[in-house]
PDB file of N, CA and C in Angstrom:
ATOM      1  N   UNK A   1      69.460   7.422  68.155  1.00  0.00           N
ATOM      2  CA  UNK A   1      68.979   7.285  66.798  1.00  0.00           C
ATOM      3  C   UNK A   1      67.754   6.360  66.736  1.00  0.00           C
ATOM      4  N   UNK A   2      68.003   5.236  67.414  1.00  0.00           N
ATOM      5  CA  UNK A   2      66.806   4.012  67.333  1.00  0.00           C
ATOM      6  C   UNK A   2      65.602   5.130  67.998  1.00  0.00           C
ATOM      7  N   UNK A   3      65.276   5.978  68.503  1.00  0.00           N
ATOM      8  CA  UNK A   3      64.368   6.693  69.512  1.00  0.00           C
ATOM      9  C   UNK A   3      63.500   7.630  68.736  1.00  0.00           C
ATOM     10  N   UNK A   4      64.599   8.424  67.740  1.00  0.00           N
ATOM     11  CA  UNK A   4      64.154   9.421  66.816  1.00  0.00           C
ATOM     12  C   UNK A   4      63.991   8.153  65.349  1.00  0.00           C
ATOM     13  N   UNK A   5      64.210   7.085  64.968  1.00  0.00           N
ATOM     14  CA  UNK A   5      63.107   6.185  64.505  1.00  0.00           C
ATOM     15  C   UNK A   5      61.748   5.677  64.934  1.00  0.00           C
ATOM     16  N   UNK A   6      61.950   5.374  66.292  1.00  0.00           N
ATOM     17  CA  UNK A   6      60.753   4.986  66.810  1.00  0.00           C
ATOM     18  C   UNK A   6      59.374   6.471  67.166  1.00  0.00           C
ATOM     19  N   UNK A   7      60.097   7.086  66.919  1.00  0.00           N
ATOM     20  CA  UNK A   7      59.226   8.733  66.982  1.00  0.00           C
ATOM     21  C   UNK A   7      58.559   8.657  65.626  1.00  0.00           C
ATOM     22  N   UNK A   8      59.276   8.632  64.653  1.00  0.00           N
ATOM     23  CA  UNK A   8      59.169   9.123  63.491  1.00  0.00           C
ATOM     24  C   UNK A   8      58.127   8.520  62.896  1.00  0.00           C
ATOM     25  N   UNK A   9      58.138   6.858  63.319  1.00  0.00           N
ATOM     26  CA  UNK A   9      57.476   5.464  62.858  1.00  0.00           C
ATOM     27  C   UNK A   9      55.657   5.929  64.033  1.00  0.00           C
ATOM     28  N   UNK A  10      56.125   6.511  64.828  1.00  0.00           N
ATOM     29  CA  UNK A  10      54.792   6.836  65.125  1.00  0.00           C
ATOM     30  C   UNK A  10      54.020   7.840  65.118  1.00  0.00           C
ATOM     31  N   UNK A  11      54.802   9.354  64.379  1.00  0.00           N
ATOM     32  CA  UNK A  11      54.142   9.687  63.855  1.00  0.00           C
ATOM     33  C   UNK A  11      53.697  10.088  62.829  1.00  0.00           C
ATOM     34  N   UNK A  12      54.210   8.831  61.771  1.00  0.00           N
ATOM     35  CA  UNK A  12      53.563   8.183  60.387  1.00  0.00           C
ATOM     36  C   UNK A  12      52.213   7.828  60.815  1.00  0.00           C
ATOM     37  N   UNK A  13      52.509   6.758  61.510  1.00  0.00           N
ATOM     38  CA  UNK A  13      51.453   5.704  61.335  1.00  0.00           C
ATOM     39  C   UNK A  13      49.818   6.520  62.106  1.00  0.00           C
ATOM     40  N   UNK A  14      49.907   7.483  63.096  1.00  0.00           N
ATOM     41  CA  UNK A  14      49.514   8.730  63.427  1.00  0.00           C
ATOM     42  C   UNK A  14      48.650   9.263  62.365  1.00  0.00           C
ATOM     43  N   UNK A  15      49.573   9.735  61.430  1.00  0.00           N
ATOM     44  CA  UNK A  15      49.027  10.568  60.215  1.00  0.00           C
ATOM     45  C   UNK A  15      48.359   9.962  59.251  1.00  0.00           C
ATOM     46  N   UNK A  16      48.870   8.073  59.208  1.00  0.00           N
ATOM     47  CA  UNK A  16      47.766   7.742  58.134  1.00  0.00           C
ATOM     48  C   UNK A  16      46.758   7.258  59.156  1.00  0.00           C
ATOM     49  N   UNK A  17      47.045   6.873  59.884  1.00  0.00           N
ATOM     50  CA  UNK A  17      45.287   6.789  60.352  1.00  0.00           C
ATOM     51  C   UNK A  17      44.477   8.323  60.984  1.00  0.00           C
ATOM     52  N   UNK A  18      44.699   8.877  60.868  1.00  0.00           N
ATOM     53  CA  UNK A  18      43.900  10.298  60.686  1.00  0.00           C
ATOM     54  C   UNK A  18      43.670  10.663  59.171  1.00  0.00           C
ATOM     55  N   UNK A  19      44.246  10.576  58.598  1.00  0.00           N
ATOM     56  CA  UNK A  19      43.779  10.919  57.056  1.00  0.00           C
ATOM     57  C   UNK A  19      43.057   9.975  56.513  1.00  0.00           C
ATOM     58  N   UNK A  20      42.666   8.558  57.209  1.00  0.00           N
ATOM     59  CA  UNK A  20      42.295   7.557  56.313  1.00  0.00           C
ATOM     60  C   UNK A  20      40.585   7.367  56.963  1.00  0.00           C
ATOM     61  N   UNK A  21      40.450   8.339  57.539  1.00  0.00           N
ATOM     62  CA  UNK A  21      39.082   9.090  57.937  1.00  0.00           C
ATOM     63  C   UNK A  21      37.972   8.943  56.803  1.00  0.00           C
ATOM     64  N   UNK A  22      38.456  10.098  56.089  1.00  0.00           N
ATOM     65  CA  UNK A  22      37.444  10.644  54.714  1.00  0.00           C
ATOM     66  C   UNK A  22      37.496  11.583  55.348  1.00  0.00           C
ATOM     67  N   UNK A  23      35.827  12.176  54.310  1.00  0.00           N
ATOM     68  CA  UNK A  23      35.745  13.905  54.385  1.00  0.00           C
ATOM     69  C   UNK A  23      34.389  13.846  55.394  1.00  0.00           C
ATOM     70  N   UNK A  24      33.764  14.548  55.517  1.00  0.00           N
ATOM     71  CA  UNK A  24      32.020  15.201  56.124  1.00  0.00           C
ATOM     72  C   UNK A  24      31.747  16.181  54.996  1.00  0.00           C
ATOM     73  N   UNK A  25      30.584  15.667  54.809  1.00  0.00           N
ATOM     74  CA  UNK A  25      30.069  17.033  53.655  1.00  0.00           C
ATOM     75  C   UNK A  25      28.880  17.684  54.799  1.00  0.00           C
ATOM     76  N   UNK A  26      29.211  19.152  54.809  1.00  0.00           N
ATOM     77  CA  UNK A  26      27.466  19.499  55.437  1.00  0.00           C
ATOM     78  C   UNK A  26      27.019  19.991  53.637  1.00  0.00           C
ATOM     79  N   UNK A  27      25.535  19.777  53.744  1.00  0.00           N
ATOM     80  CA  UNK A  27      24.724  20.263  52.879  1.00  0.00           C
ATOM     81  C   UNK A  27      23.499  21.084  53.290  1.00  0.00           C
ATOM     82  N   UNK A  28      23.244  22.137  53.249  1.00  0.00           N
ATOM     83  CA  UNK A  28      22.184  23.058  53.063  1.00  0.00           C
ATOM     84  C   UNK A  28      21.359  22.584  52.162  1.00  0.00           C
ATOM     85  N   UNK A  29      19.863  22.138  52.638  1.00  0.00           N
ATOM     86  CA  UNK A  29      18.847  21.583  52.033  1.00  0.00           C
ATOM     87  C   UNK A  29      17.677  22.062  52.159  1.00  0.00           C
ATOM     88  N   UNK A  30      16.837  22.726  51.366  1.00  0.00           N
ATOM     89  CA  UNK A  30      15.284  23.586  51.516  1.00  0.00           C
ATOM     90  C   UNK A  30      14.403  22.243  51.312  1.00  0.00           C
ATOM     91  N   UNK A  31      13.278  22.203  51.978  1.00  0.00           N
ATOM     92  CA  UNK A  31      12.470  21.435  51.959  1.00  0.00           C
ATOM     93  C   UNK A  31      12.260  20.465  52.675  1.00  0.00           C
ATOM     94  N   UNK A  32      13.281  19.875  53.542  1.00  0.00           N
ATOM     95  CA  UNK A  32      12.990  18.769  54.649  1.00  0.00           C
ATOM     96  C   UNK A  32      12.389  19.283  55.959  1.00  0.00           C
ATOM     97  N   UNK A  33      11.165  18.452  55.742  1.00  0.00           N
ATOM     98  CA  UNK A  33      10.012  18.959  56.742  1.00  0.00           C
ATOM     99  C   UNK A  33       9.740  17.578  57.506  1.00  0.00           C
ATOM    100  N   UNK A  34      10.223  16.566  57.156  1.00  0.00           N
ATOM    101  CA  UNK A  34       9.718  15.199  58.012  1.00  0.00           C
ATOM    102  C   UNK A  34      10.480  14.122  58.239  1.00  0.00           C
ATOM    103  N   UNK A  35      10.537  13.202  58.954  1.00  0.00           N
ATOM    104  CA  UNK A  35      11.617  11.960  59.366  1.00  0.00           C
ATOM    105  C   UNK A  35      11.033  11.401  57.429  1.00  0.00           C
ATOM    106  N   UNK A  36      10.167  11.350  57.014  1.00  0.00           N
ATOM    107  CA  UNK A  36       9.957  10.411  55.801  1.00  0.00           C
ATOM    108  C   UNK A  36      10.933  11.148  54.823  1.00  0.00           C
ATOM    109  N   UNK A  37      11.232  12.510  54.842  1.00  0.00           N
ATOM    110  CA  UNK A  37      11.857  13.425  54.022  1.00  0.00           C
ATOM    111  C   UNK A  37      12.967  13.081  54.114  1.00  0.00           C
ATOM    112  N   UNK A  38      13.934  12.925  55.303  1.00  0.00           N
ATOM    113  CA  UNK A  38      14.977  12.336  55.904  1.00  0.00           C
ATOM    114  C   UNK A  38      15.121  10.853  55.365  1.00  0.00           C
ATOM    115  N   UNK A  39      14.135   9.926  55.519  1.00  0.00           N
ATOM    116  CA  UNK A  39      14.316   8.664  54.895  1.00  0.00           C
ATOM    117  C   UNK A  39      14.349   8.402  53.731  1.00  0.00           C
ATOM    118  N   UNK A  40      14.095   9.219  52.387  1.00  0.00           N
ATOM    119  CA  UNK A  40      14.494   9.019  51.279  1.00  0.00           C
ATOM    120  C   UNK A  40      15.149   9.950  50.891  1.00  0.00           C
ATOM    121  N   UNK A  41      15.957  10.869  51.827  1.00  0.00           N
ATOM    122  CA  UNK A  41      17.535  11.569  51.157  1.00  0.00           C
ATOM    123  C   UNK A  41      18.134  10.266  51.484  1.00  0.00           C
ATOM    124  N   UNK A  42      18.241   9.667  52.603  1.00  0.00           N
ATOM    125  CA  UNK A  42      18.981   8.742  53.378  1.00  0.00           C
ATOM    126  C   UNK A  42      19.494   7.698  52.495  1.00  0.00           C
ATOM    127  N   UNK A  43      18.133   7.335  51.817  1.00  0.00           N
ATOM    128  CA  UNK A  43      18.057   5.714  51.138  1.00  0.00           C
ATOM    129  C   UNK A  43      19.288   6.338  49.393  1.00  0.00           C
ATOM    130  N   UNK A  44      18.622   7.070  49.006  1.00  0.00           N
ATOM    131  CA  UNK A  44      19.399   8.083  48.007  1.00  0.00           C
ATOM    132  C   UNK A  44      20.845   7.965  48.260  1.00  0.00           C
ATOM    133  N   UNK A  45      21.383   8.719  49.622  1.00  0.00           N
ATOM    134  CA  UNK A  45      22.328   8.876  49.351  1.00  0.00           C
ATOM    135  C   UNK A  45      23.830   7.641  49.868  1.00  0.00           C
ATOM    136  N   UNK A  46      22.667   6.476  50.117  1.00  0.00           N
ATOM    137  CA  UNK A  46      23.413   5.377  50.686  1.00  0.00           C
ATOM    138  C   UNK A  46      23.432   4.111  49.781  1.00  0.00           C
ATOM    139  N   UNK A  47      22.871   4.771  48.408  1.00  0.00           N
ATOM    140  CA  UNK A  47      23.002   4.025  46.852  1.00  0.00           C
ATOM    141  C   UNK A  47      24.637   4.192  46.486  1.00  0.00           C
ATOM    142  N   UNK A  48      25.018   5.623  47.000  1.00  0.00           N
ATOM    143  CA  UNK A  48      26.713   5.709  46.757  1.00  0.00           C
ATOM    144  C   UNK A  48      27.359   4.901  47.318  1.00  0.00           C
ATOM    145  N   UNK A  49      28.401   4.388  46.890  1.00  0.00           N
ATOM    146  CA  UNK A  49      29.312   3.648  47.326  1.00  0.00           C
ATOM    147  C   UNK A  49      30.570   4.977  48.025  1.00  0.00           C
ATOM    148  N   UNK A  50      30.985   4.088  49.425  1.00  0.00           N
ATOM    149  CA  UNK A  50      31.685   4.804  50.500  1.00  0.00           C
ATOM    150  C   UNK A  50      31.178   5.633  51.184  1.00  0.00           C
ATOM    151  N   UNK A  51      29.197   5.803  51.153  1.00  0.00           N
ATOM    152  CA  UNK A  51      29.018   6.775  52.237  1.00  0.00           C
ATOM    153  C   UNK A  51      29.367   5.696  53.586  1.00  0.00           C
ATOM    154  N   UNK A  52      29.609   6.436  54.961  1.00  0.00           N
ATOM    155  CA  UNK A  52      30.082   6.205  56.169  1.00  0.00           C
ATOM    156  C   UNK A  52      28.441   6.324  56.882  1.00  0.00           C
ATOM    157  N   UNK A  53      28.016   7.599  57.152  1.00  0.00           N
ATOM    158  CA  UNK A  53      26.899   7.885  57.920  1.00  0.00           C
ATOM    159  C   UNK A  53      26.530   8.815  57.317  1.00  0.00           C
ATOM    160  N   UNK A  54      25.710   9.228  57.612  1.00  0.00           N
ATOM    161  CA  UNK A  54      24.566  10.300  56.743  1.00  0.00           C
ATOM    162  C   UNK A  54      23.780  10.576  58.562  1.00  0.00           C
ATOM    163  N   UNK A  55      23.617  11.885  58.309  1.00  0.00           N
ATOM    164  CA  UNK A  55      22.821  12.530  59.906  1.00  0.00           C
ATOM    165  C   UNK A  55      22.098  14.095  59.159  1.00  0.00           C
ATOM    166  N   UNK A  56      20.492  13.535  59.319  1.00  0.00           N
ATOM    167  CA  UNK A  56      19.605  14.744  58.796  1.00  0.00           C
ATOM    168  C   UNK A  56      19.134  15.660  59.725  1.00  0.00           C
ATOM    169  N   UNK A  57      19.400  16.690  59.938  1.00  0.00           N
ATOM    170  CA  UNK A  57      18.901  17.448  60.958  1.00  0.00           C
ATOM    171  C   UNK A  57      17.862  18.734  60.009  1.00  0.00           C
ATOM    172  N   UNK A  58      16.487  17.732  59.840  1.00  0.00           N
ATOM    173  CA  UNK A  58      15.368  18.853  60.093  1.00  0.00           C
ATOM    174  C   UNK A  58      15.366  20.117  60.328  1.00  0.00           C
ATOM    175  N   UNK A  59      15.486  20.619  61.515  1.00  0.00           N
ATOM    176  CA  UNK A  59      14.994  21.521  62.146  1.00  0.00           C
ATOM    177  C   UNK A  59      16.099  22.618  61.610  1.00  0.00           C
ATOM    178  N   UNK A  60      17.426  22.350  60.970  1.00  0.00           N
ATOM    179  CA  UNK A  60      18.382  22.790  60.392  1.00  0.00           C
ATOM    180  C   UNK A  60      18.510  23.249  58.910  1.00  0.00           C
ATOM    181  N   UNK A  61      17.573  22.177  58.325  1.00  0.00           N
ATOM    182  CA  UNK A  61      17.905  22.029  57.029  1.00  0.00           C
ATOM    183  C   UNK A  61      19.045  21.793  56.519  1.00  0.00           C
ATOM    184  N   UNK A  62      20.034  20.405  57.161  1.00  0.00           N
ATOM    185  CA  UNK A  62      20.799  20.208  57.123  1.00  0.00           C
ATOM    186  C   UNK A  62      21.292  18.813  56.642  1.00  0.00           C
ATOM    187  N   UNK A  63      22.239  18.315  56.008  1.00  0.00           N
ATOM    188  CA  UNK A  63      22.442  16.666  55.754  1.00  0.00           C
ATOM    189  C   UNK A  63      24.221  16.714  56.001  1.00  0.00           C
ATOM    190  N   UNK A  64      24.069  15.801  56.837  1.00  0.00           N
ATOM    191  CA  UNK A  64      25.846  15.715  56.573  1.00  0.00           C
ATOM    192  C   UNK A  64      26.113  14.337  56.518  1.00  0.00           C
ATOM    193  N   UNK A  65      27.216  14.413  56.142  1.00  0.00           N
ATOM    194  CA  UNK A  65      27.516  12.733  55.447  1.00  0.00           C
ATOM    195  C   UNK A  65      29.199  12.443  55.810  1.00  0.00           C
ATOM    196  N   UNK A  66      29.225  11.408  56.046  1.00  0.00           N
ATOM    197  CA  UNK A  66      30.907  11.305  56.369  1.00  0.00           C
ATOM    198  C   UNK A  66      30.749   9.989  55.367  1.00  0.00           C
ATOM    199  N   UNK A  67      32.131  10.321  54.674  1.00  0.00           N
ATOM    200  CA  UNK A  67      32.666   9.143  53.469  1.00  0.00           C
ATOM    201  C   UNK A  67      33.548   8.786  53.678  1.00  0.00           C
ATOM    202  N   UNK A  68      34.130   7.769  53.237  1.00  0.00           N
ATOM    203  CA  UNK A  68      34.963   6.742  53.081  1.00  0.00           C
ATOM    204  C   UNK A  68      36.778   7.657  52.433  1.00  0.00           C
ATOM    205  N   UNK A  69      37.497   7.205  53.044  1.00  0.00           N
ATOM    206  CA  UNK A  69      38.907   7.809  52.490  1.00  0.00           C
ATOM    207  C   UNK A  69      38.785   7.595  51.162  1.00  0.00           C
ATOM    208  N   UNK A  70      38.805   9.079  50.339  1.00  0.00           N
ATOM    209  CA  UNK A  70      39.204   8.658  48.653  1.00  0.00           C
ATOM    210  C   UNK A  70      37.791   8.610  47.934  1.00  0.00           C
ATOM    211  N   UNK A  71      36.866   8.971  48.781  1.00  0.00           N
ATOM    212  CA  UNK A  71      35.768   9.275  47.989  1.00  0.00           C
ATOM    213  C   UNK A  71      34.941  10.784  47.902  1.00  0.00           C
ATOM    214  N   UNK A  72      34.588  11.177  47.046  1.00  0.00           N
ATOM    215  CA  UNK A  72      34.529  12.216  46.788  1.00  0.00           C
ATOM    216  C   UNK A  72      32.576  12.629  46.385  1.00  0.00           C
ATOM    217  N   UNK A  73      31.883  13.799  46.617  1.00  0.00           N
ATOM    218  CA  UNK A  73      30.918  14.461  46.548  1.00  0.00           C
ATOM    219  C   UNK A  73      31.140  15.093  45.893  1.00  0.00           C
ATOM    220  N   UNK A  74      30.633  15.786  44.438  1.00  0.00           N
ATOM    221  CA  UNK A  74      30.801  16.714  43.857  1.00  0.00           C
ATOM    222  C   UNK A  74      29.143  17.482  44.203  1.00  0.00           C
ATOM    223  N   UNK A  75      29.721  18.820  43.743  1.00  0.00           N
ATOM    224  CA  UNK A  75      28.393  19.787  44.087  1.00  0.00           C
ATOM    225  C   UNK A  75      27.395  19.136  42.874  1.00  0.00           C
ATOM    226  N   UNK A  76      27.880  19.210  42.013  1.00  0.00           N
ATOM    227  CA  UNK A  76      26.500  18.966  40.704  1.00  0.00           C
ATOM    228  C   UNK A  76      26.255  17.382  41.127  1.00  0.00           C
ATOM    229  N   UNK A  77      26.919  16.579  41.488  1.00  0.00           N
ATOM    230  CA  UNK A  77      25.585  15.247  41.997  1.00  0.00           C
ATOM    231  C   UNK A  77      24.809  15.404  43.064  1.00  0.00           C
ATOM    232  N   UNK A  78      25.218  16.460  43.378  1.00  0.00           N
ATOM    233  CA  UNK A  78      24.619  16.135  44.838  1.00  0.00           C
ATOM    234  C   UNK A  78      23.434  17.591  44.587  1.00  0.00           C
ATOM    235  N   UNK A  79      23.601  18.132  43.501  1.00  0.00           N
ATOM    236  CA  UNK A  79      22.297  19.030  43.135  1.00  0.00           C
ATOM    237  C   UNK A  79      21.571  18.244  42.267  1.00  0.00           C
ATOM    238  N   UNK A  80      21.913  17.575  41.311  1.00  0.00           N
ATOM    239  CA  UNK A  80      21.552  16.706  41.093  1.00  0.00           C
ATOM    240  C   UNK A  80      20.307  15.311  41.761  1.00  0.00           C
ATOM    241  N   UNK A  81      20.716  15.152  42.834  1.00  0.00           N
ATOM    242  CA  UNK A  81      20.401  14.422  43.590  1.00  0.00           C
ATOM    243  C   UNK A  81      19.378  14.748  44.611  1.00  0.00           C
ATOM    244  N   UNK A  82      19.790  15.736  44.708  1.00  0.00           N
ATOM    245  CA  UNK A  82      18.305  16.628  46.008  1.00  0.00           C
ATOM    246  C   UNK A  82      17.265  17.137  44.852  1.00  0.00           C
ATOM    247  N   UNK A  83      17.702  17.622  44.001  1.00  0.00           N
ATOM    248  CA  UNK A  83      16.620  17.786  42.756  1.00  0.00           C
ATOM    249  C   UNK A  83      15.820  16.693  42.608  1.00  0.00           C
ATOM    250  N   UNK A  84      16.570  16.106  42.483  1.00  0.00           N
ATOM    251  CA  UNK A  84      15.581  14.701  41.349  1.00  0.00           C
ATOM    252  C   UNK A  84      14.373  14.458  42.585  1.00  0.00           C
ATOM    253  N   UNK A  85      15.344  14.657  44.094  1.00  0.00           N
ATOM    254  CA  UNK A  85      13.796  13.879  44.833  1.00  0.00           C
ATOM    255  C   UNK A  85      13.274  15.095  45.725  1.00  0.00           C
ATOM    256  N   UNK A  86      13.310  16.169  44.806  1.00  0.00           N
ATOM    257  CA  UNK A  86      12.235  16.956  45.159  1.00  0.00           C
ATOM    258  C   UNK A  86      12.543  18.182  46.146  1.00  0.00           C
ATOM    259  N   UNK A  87      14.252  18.438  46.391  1.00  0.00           N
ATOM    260  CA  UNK A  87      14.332  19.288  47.470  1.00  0.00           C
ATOM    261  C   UNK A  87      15.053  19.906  46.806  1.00  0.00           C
ATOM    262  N   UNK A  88      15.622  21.642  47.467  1.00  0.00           N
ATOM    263  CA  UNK A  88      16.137  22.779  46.992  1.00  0.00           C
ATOM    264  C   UNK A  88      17.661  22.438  47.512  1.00  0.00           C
ATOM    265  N   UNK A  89      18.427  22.037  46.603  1.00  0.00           N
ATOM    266  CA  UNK A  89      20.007  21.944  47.232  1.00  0.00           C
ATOM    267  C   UNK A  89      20.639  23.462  47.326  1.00  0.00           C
ATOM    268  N   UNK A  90      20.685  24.293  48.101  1.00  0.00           N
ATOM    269  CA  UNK A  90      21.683  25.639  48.311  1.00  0.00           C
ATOM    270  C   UNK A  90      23.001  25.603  48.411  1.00  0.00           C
ATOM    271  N   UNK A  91      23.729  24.785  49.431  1.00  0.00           N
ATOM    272  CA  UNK A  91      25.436  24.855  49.511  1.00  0.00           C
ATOM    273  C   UNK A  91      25.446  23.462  50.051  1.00  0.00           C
ATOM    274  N   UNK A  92      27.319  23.532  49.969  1.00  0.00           N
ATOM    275  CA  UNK A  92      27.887  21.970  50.234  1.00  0.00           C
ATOM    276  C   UNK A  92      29.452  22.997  51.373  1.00  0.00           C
ATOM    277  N   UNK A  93      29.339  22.291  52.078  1.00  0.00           N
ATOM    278  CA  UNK A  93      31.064  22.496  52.706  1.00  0.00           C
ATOM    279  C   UNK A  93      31.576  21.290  52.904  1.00  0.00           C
ATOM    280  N   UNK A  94      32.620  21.053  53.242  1.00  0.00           N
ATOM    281  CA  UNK A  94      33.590  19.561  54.090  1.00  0.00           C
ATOM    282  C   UNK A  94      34.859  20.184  54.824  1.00  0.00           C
ATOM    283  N   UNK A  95      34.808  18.944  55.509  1.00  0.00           N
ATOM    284  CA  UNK A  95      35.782  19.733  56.589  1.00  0.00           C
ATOM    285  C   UNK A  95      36.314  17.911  56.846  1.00  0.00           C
TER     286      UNK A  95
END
């Protein structure tokens, strides 16, 4: 019994530290043509509270962002947000 506790107790503690991750957003982005283009999505999107990392891949047209457990991206800020500074927001996924 003490064995199938000590199982059980580890793989709780297992599961919250894997869930206490956050999410990754990829974003599909028209218009990033330069590291300066990259440096003010960057600065933008690190005004949010709980971004983790942010990684722009250019050559992709791509932004992905890893957040904080319990924080959340919605599509309209984040169209919102590529709008305002000038780029074409198309899609959002997370995984």
């Amino acid at each position: 019994m003490k064995f199938l506790v000590k199982i059980f107790s580890l793989l709780v503690f297992l599961f919250v530290s894997l869930s206490a991750d956050g999410l990754r957003y990829i974003m599909r982005v028209d218009g990033l043509a330069c590291p300066y283009c990259a440096y003010g999505i960057e600065k933008k999107l690190k005004a949010i509270n709980g971004i983790k990392k942010i990684n722009v891949k250019l050559e992709k047209g791509l932004v992905i962002v890893d957040v904080k457990d319990g924080v959340i991206l919605s599509e309209k800020r984040m169209i919102k947000l590529f709008n305002n500074a000038g780029f074409t927001f198309r899609s959002m996924t997370y995984e």
